[in-house]
Every structure is written in C-alpha cells, then in structure tokens.
PDB file of N, CA and C in Angstrom:
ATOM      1  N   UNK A   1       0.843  -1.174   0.000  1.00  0.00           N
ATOM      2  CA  UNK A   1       0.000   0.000   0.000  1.00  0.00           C
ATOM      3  C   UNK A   1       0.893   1.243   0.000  1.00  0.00           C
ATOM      4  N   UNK A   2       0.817   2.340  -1.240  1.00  0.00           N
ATOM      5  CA  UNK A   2       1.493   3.546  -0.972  1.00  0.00           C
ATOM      6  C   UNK A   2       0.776   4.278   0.171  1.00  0.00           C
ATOM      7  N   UNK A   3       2.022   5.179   0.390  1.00  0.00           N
ATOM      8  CA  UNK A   3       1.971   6.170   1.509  1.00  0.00           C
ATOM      9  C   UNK A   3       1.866   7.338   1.055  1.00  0.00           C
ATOM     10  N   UNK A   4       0.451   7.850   1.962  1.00  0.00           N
ATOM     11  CA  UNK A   4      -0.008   9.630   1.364  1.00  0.00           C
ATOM     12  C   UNK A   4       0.845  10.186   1.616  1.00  0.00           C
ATOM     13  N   UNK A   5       1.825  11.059   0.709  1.00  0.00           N
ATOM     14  CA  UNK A   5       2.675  11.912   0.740  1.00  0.00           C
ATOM     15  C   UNK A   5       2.300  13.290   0.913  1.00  0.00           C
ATOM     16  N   UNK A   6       0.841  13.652   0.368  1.00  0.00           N
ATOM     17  CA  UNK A   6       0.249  15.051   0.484  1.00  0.00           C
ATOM     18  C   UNK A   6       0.249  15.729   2.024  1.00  0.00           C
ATOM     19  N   UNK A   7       0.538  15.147   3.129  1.00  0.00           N
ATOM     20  CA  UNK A   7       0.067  15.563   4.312  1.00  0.00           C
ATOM     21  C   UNK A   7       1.439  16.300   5.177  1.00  0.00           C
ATOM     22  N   UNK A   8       2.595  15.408   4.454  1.00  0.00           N
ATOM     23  CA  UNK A   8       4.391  15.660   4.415  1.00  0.00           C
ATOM     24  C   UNK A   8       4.388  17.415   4.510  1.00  0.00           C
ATOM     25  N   UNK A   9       5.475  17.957   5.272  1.00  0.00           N
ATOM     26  CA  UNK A   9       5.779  19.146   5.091  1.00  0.00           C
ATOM     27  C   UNK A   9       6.157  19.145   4.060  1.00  0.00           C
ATOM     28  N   UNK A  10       7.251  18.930   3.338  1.00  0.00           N
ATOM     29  CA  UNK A  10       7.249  18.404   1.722  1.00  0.00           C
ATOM     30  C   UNK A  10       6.865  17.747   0.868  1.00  0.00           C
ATOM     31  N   UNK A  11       5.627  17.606   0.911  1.00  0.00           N
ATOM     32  CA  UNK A  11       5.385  16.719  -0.286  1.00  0.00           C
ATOM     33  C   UNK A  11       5.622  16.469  -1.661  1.00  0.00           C
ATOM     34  N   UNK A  12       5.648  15.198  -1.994  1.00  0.00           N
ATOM     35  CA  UNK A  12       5.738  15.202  -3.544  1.00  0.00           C
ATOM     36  C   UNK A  12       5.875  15.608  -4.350  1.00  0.00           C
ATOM     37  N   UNK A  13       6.211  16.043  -5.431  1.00  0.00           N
ATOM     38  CA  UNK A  13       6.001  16.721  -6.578  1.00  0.00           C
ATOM     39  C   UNK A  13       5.475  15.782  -7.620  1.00  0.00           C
ATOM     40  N   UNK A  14       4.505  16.320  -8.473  1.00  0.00           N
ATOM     41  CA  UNK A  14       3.949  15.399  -9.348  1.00  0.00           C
ATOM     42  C   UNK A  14       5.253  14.420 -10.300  1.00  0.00           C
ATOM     43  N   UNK A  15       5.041  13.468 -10.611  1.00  0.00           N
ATOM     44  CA  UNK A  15       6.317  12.990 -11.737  1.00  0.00           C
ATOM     45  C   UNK A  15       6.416  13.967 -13.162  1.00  0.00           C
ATOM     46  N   UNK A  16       7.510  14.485 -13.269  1.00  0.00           N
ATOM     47  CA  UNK A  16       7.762  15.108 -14.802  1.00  0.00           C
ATOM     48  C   UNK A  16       7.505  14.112 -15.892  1.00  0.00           C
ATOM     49  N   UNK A  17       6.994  12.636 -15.927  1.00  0.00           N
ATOM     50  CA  UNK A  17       7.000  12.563 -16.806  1.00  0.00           C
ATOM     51  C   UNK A  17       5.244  12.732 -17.140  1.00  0.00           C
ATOM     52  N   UNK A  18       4.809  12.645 -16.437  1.00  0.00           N
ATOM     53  CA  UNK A  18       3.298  12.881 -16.516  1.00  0.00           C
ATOM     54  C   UNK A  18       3.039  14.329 -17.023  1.00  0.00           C
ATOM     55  N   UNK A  19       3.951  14.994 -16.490  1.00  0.00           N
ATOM     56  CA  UNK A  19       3.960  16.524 -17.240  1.00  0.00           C
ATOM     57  C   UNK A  19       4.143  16.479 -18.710  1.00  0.00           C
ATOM     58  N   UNK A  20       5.076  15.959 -18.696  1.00  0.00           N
ATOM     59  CA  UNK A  20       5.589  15.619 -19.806  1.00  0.00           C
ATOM     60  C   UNK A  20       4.800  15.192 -21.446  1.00  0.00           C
ATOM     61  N   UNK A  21       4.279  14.257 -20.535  1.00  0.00           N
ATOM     62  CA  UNK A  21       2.688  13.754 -21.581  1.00  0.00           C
ATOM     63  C   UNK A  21       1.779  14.303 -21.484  1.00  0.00           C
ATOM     64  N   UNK A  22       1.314  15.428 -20.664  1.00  0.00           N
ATOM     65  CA  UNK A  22       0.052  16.457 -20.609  1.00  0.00           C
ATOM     66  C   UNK A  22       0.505  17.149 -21.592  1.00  0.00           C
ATOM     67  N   UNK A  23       1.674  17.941 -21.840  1.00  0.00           N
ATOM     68  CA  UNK A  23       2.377  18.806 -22.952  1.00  0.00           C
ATOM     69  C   UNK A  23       2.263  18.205 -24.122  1.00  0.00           C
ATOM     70  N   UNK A  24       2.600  17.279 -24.061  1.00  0.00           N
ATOM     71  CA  UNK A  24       2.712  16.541 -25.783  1.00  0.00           C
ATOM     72  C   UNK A  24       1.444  16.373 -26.154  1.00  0.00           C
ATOM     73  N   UNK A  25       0.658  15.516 -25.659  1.00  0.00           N
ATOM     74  CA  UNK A  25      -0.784  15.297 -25.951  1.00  0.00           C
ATOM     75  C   UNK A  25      -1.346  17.050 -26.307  1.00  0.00           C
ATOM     76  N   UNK A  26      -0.997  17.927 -25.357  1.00  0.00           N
ATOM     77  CA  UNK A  26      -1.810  19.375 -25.951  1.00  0.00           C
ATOM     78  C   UNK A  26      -1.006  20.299 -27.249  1.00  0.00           C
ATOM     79  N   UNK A  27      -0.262  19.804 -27.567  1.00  0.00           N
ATOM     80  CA  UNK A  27       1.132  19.928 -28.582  1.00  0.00           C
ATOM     81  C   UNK A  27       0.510  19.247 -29.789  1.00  0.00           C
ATOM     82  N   UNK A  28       0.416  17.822 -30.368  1.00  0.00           N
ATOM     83  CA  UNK A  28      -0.639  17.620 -30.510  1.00  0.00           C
ATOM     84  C   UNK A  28      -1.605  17.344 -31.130  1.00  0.00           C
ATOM     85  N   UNK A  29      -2.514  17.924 -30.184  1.00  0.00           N
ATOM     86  CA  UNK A  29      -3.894  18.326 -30.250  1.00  0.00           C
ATOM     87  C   UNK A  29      -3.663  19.599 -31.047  1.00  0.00           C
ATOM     88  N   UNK A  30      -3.550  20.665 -31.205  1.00  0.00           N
ATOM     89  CA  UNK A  30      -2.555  22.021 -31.661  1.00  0.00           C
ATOM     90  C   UNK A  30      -2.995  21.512 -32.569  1.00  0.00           C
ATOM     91  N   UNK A  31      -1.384  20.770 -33.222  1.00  0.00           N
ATOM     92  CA  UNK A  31      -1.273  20.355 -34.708  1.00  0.00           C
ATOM     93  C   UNK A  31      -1.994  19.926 -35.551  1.00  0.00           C
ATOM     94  N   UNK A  32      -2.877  19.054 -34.930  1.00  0.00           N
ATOM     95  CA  UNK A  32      -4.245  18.167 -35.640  1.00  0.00           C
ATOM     96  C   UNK A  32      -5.300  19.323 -36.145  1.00  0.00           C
ATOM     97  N   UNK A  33      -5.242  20.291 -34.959  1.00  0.00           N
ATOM     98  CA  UNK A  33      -6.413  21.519 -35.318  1.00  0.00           C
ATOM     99  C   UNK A  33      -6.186  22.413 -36.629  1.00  0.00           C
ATOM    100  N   UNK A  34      -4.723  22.893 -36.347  1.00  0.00           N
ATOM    101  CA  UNK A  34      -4.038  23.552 -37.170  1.00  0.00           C
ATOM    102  C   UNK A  34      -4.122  22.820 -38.838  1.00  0.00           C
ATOM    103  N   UNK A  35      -3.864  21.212 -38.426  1.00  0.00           N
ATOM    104  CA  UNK A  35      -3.482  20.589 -40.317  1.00  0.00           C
ATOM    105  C   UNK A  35      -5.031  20.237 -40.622  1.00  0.00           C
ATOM    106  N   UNK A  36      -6.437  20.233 -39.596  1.00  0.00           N
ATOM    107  CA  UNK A  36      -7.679  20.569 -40.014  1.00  0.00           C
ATOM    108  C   UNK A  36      -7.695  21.533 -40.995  1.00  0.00           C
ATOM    109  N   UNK A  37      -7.525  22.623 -40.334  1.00  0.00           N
ATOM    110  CA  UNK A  37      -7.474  24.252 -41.298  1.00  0.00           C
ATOM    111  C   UNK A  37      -6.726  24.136 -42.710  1.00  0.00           C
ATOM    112  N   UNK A  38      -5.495  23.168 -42.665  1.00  0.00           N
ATOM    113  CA  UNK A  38      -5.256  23.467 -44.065  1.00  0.00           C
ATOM    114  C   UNK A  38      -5.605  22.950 -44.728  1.00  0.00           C
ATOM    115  N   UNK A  39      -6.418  21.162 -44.552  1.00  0.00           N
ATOM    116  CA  UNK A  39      -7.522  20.726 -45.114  1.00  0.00           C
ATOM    117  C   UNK A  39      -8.589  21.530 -45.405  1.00  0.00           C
ATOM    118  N   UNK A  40      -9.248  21.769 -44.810  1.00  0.00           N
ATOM    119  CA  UNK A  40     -10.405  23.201 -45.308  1.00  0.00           C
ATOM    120  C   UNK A  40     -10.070  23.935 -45.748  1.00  0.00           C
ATOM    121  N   UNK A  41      -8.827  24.569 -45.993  1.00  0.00           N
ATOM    122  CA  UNK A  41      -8.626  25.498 -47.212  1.00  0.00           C
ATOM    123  C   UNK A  41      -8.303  25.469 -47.894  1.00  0.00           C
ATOM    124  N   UNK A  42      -7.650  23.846 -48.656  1.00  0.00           N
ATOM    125  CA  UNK A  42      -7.111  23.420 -49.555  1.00  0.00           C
ATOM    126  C   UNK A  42      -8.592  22.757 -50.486  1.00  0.00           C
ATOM    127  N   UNK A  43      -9.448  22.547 -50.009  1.00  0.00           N
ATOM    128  CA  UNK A  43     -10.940  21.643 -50.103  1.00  0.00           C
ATOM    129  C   UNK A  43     -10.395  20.310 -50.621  1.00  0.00           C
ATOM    130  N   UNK A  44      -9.225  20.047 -50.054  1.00  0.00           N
ATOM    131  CA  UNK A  44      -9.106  18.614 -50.558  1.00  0.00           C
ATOM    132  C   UNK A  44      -7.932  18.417 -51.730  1.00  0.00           C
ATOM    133  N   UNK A  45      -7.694  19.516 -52.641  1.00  0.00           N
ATOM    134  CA  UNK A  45      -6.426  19.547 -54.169  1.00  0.00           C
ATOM    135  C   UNK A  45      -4.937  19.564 -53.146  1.00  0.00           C
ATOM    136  N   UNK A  46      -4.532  19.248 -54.014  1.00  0.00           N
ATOM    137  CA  UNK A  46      -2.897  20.579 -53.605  1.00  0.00           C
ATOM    138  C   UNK A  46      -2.873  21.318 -53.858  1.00  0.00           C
ATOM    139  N   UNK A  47      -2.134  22.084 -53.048  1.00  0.00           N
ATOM    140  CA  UNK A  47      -2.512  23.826 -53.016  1.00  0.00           C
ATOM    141  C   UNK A  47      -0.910  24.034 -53.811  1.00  0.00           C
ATOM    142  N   UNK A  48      -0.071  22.945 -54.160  1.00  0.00           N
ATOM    143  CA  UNK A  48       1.245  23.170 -55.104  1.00  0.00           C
ATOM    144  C   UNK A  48       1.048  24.596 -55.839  1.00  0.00           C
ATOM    145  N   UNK A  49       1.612  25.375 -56.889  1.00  0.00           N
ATOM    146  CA  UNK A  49       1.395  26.616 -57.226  1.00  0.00           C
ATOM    147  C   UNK A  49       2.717  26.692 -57.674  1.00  0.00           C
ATOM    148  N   UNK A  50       2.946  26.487 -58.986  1.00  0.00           N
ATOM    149  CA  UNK A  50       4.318  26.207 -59.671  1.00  0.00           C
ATOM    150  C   UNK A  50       4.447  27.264 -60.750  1.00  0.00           C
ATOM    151  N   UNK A  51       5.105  28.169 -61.071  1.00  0.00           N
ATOM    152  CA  UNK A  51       5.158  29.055 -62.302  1.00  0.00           C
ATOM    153  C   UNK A  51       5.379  28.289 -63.598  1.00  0.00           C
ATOM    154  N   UNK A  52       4.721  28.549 -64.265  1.00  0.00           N
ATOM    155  CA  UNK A  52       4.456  28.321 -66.064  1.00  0.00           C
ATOM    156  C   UNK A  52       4.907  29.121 -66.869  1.00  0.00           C
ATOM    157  N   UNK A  53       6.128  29.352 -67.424  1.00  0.00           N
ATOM    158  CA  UNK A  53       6.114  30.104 -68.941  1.00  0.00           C
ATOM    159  C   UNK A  53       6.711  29.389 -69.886  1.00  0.00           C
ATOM    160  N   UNK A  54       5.426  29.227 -70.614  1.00  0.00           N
ATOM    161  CA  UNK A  54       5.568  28.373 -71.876  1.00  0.00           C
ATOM    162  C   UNK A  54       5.169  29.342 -72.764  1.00  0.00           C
ATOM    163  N   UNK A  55       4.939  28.784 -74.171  1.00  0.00           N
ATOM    164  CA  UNK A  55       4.296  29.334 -75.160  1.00  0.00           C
ATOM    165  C   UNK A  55       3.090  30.647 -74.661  1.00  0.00           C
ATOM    166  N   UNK A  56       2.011  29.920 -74.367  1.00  0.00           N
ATOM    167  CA  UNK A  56       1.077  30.829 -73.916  1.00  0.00           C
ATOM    168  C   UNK A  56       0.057  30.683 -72.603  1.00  0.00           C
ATOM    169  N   UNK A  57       0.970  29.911 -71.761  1.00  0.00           N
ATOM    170  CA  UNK A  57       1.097  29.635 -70.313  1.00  0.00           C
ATOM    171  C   UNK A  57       1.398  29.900 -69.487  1.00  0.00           C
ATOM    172  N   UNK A  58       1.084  31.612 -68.911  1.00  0.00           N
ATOM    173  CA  UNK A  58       1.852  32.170 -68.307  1.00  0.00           C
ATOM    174  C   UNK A  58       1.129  32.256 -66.956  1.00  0.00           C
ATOM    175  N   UNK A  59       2.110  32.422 -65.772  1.00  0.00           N
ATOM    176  CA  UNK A  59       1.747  32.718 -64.707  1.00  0.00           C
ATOM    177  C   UNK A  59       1.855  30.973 -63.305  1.00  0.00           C
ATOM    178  N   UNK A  60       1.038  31.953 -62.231  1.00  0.00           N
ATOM    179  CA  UNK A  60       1.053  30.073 -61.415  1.00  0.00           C
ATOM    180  C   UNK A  60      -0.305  29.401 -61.724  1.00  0.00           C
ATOM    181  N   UNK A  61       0.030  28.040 -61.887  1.00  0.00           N
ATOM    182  CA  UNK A  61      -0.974  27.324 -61.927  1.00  0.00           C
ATOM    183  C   UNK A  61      -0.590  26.415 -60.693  1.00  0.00           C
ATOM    184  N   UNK A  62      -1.766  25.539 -60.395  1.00  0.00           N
ATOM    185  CA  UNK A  62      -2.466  24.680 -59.335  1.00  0.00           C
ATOM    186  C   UNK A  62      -2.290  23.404 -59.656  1.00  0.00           C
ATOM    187  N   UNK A  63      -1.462  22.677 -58.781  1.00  0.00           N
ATOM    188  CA  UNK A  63      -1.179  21.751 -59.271  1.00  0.00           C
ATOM    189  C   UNK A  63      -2.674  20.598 -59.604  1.00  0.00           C
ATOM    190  N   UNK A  64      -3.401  21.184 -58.621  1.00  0.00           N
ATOM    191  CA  UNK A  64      -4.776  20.449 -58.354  1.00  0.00           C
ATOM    192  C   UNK A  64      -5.117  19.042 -58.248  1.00  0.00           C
ATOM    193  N   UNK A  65      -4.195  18.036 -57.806  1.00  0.00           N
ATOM    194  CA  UNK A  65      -4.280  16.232 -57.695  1.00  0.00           C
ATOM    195  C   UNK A  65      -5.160  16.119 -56.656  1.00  0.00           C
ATOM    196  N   UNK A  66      -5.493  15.263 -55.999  1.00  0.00           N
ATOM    197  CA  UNK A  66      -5.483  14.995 -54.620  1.00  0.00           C
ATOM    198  C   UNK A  66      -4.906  14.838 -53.754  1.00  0.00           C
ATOM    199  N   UNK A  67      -5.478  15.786 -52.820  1.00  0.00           N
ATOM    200  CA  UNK A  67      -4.196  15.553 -51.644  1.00  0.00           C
ATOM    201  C   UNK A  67      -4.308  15.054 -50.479  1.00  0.00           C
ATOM    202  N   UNK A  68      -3.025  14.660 -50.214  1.00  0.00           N
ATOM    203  CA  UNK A  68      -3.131  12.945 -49.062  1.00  0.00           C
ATOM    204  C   UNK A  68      -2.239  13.597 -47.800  1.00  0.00           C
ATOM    205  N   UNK A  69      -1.120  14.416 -48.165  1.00  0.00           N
ATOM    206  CA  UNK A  69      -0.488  15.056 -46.732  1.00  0.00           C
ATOM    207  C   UNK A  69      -0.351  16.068 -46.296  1.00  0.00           C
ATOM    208  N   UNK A  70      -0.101  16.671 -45.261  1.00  0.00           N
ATOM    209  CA  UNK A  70       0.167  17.933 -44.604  1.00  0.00           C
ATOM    210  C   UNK A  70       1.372  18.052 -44.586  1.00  0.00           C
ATOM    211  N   UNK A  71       2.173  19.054 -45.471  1.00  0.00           N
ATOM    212  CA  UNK A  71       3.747  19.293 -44.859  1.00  0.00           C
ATOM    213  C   UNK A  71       3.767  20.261 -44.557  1.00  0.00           C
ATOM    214  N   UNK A  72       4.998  20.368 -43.922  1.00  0.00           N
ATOM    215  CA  UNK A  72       5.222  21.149 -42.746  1.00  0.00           C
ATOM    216  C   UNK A  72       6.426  22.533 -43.498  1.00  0.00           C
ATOM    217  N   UNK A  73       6.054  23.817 -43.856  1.00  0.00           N
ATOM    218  CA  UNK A  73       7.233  24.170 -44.454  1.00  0.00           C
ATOM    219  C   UNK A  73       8.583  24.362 -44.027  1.00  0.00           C
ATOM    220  N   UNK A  74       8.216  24.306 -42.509  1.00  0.00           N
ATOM    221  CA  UNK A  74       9.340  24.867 -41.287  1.00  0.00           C
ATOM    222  C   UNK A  74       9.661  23.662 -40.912  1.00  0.00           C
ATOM    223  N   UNK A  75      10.916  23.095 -40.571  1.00  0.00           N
ATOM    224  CA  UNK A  75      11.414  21.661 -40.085  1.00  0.00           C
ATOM    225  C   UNK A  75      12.641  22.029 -39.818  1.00  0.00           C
ATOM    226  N   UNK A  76      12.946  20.608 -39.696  1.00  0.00           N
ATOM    227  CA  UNK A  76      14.109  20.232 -38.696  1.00  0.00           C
ATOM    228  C   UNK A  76      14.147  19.593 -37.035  1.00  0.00           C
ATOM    229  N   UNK A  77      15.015  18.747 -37.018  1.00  0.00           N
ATOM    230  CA  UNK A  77      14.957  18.270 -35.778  1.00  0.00           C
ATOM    231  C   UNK A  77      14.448  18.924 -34.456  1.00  0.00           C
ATOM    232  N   UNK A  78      13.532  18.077 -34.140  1.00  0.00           N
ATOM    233  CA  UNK A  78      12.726  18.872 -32.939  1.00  0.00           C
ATOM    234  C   UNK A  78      11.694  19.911 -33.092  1.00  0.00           C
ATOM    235  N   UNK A  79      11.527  20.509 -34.685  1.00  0.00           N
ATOM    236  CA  UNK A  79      10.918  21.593 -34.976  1.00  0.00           C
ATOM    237  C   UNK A  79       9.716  21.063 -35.131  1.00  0.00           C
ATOM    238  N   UNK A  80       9.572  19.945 -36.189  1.00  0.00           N
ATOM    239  CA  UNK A  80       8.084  20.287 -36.980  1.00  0.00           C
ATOM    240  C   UNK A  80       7.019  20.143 -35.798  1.00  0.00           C
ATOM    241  N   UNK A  81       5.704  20.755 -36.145  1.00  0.00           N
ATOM    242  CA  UNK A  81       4.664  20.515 -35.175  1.00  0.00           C
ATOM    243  C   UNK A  81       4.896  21.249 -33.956  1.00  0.00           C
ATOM    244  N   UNK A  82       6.040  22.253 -33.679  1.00  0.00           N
ATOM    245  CA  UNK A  82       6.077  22.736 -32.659  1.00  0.00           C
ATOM    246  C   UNK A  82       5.989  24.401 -32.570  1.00  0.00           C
ATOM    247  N   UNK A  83       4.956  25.233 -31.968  1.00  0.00           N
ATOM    248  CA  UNK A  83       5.496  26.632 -32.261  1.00  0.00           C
ATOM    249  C   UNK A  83       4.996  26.954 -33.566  1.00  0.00           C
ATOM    250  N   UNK A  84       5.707  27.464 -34.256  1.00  0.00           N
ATOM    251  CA  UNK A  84       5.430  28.457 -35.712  1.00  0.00           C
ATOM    252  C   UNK A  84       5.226  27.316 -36.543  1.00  0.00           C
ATOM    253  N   UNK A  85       5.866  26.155 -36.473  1.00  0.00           N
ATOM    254  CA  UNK A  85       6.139  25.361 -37.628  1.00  0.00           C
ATOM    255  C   UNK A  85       4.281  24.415 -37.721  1.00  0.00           C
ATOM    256  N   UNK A  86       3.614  24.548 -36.512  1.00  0.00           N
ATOM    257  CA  UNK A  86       2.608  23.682 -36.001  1.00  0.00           C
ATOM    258  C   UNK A  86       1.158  24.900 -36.876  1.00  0.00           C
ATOM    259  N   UNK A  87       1.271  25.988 -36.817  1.00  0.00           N
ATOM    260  CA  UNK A  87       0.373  26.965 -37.645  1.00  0.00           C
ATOM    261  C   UNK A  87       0.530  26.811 -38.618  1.00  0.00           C
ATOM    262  N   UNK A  88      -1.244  26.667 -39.286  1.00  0.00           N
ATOM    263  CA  UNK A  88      -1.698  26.031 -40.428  1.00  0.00           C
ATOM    264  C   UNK A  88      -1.286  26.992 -41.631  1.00  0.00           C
ATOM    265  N   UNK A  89      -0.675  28.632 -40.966  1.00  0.00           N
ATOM    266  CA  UNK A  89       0.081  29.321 -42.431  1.00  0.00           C
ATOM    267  C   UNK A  89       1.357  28.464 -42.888  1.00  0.00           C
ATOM    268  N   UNK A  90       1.833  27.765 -41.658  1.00  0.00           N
ATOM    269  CA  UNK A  90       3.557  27.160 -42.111  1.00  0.00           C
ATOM    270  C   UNK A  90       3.328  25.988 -42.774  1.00  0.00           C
ATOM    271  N   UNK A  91       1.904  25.298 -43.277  1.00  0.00           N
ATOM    272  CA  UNK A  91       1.565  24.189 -43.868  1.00  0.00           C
ATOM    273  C   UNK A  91       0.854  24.073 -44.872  1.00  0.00           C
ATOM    274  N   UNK A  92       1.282  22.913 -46.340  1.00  0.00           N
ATOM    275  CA  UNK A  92       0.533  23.229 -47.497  1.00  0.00           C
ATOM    276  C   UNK A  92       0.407  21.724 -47.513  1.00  0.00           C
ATOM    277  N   UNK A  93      -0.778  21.565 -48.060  1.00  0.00           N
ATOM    278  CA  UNK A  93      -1.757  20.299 -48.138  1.00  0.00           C
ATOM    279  C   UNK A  93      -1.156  19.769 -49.877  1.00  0.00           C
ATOM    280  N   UNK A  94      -0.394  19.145 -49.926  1.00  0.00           N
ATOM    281  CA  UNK A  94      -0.107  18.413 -51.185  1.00  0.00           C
ATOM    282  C   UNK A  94      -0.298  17.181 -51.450  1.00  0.00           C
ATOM    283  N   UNK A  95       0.186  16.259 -52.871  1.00  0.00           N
ATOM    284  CA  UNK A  95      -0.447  15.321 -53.258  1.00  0.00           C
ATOM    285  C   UNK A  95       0.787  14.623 -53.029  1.00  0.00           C
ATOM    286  N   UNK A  96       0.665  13.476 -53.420  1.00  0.00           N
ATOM    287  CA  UNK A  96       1.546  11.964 -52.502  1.00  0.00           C
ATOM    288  C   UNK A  96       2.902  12.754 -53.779  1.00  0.00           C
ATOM    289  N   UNK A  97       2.417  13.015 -55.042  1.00  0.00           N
ATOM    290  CA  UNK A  97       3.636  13.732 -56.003  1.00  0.00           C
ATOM    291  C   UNK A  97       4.498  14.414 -56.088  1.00  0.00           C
ATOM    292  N   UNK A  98       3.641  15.597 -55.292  1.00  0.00           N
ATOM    293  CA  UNK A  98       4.371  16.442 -55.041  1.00  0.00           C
ATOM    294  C   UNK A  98       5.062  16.495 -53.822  1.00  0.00           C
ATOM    295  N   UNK A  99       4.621  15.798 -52.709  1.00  0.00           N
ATOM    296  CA  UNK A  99       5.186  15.616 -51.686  1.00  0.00           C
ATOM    297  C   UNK A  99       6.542  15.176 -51.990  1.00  0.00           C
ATOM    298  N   UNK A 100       6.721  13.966 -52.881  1.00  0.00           N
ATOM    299  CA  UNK A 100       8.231  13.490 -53.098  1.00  0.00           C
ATOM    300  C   UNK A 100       8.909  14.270 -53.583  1.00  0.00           C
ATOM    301  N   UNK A 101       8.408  15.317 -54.949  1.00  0.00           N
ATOM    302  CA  UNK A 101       9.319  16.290 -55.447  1.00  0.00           C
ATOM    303  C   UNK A 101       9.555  17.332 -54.813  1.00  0.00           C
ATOM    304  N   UNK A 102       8.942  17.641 -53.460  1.00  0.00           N
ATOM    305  CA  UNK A 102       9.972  18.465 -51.810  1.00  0.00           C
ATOM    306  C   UNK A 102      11.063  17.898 -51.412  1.00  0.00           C
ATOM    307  N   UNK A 103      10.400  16.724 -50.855  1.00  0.00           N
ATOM    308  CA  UNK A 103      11.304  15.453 -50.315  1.00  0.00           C
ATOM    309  C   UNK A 103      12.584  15.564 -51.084  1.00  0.00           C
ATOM    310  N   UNK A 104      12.319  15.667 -51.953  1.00  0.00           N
ATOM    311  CA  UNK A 104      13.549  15.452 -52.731  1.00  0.00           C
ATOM    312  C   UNK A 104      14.309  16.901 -53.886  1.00  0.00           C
ATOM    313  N   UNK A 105      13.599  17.433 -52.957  1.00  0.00           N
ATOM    314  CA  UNK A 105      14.723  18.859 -53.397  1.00  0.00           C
ATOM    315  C   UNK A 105      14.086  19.159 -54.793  1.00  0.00           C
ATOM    316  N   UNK A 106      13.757  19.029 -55.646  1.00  0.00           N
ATOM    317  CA  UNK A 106      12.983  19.119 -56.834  1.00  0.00           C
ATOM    318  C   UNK A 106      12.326  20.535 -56.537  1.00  0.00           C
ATOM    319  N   UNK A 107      11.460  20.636 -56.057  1.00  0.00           N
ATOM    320  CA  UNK A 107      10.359  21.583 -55.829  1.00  0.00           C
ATOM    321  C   UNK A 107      11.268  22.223 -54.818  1.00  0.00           C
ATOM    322  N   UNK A 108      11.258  23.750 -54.832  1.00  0.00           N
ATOM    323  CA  UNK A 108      11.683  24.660 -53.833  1.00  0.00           C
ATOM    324  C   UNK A 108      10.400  25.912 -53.442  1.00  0.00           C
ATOM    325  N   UNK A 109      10.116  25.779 -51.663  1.00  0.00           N
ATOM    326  CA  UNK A 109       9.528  27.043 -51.385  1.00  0.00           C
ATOM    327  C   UNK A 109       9.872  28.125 -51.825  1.00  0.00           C
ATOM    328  N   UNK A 110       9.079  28.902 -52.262  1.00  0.00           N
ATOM    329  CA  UNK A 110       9.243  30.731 -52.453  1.00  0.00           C
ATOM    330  C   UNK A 110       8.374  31.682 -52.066  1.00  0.00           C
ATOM    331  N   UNK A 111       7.960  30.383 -50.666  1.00  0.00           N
ATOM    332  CA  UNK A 111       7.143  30.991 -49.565  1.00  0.00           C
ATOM    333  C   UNK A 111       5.643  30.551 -49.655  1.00  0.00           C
ATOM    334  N   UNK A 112       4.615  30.421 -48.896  1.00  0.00           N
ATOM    335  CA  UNK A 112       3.322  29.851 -48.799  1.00  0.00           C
ATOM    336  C   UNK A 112       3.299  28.992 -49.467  1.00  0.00           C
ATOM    337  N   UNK A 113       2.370  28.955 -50.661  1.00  0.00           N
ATOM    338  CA  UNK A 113       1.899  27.769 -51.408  1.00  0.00           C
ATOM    339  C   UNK A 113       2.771  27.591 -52.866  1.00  0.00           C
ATOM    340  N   UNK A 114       3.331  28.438 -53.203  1.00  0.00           N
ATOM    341  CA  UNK A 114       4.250  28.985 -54.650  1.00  0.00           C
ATOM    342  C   UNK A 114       5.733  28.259 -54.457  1.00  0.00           C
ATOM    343  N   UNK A 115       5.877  27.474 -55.522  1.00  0.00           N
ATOM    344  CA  UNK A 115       7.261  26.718 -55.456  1.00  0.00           C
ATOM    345  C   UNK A 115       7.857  27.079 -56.960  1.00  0.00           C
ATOM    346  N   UNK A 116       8.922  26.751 -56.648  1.00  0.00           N
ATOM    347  CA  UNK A 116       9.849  26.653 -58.272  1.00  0.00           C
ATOM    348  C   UNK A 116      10.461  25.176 -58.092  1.00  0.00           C
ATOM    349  N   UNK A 117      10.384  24.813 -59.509  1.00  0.00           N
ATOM    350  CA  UNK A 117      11.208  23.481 -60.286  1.00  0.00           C
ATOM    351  C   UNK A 117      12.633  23.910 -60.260  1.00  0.00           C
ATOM    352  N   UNK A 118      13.273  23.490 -59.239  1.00  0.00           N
ATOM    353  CA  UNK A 118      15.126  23.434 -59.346  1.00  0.00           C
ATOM    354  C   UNK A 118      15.166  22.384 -60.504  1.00  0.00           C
ATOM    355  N   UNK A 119      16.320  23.376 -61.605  1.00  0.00           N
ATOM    356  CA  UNK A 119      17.031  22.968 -62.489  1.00  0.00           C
ATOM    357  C   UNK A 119      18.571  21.971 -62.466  1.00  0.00           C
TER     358      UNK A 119
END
C-alpha cells in the first residue's frame, strides 16, 4: 500500500513525466487543429502553385491532384509541429507527387503555397 505523501511538510512533486505527456498530448492536439485548417482550405487539391512560362502559359498554376499530406514548411529536428512550424500558415496540403518532389529537393519554397522546379 502507498503512503499519502500530500500531508508531508514536503510533499511530492507530481512525476515530470506525466507533465511531460500532458504537454505533448496538448502539442498535438494544436497540430491536428491547425493541419484541419489546411484541409479546409485546400478543399481537398494541392494547393502546389508552380510558375508556367511556356508558349502561352503564363503565370502560377495549381497543381490540383489529390491531396493525401500535410507538410510542414518549417522543419528540422525537434521543430516540426512545434510553435510556428505547427500553424496552419507554415503548412501546405499536397499530393503523394508532389510531396516526393519536396522530399527530394525538386520543388523549392518561395514561400506559402508557390514553389519553383530546381534545375
């Protein structure tokens, strides 16, 4: 049988790791709300946005596929989902396609939803 510690001139302190998991779980919760929002403002496409000049193709177009993930534009170890990087402005709803051509350096931010094709 434990012993009530609450009654101690010192008592207890809760365990940090229980803290620990109250934070993360509301950390999160955050993120889930936040990559809601960029679902609803994406209505579901990729919000990709690639410049066109061709013949008589000018300007950004939409990549418009379906889209399956939330990335994160802000990263790095320990970052994503945390802080700035966890707000649904630092996130664009893309398609499984375009996701790889980030992943893989192909596609470069030039901020929000607007990328360029590295040559």
């Amino acid at each position: 049988m434990a012993m009530d510690t609450s009654r101690l001139a010192f008592p207890k302190g809760r365990p940090r790791a229980l803290d620990k998991a109250v934070r993360r779980k509301a950390l999160e919760a955050f993120d889930t709300r936040e990559s809601a929002k960029v679902k609803a403002r994406s209505g579901g496409l990729c919000e990709v946005q690639e410049e066109r000049i061709k013949a008589r193709l000018e300007g950004w177009l939409r990549c418009g596929r379906h889209a399956m993930h939330v990335h994160h534009l802000l990263g790095g170890i320990g970052v994503r989902g945390v802080g700035e990087s966890a707000l649904a402005s630092n996130k664009v709803h893309v398609c499984a396609v375009c996701h790889r051509l980030i992943h893989n350096h192909i596609l470069r931010s030039l901020g929000g939803v607007r990328f360029e094709r590295v040559t």
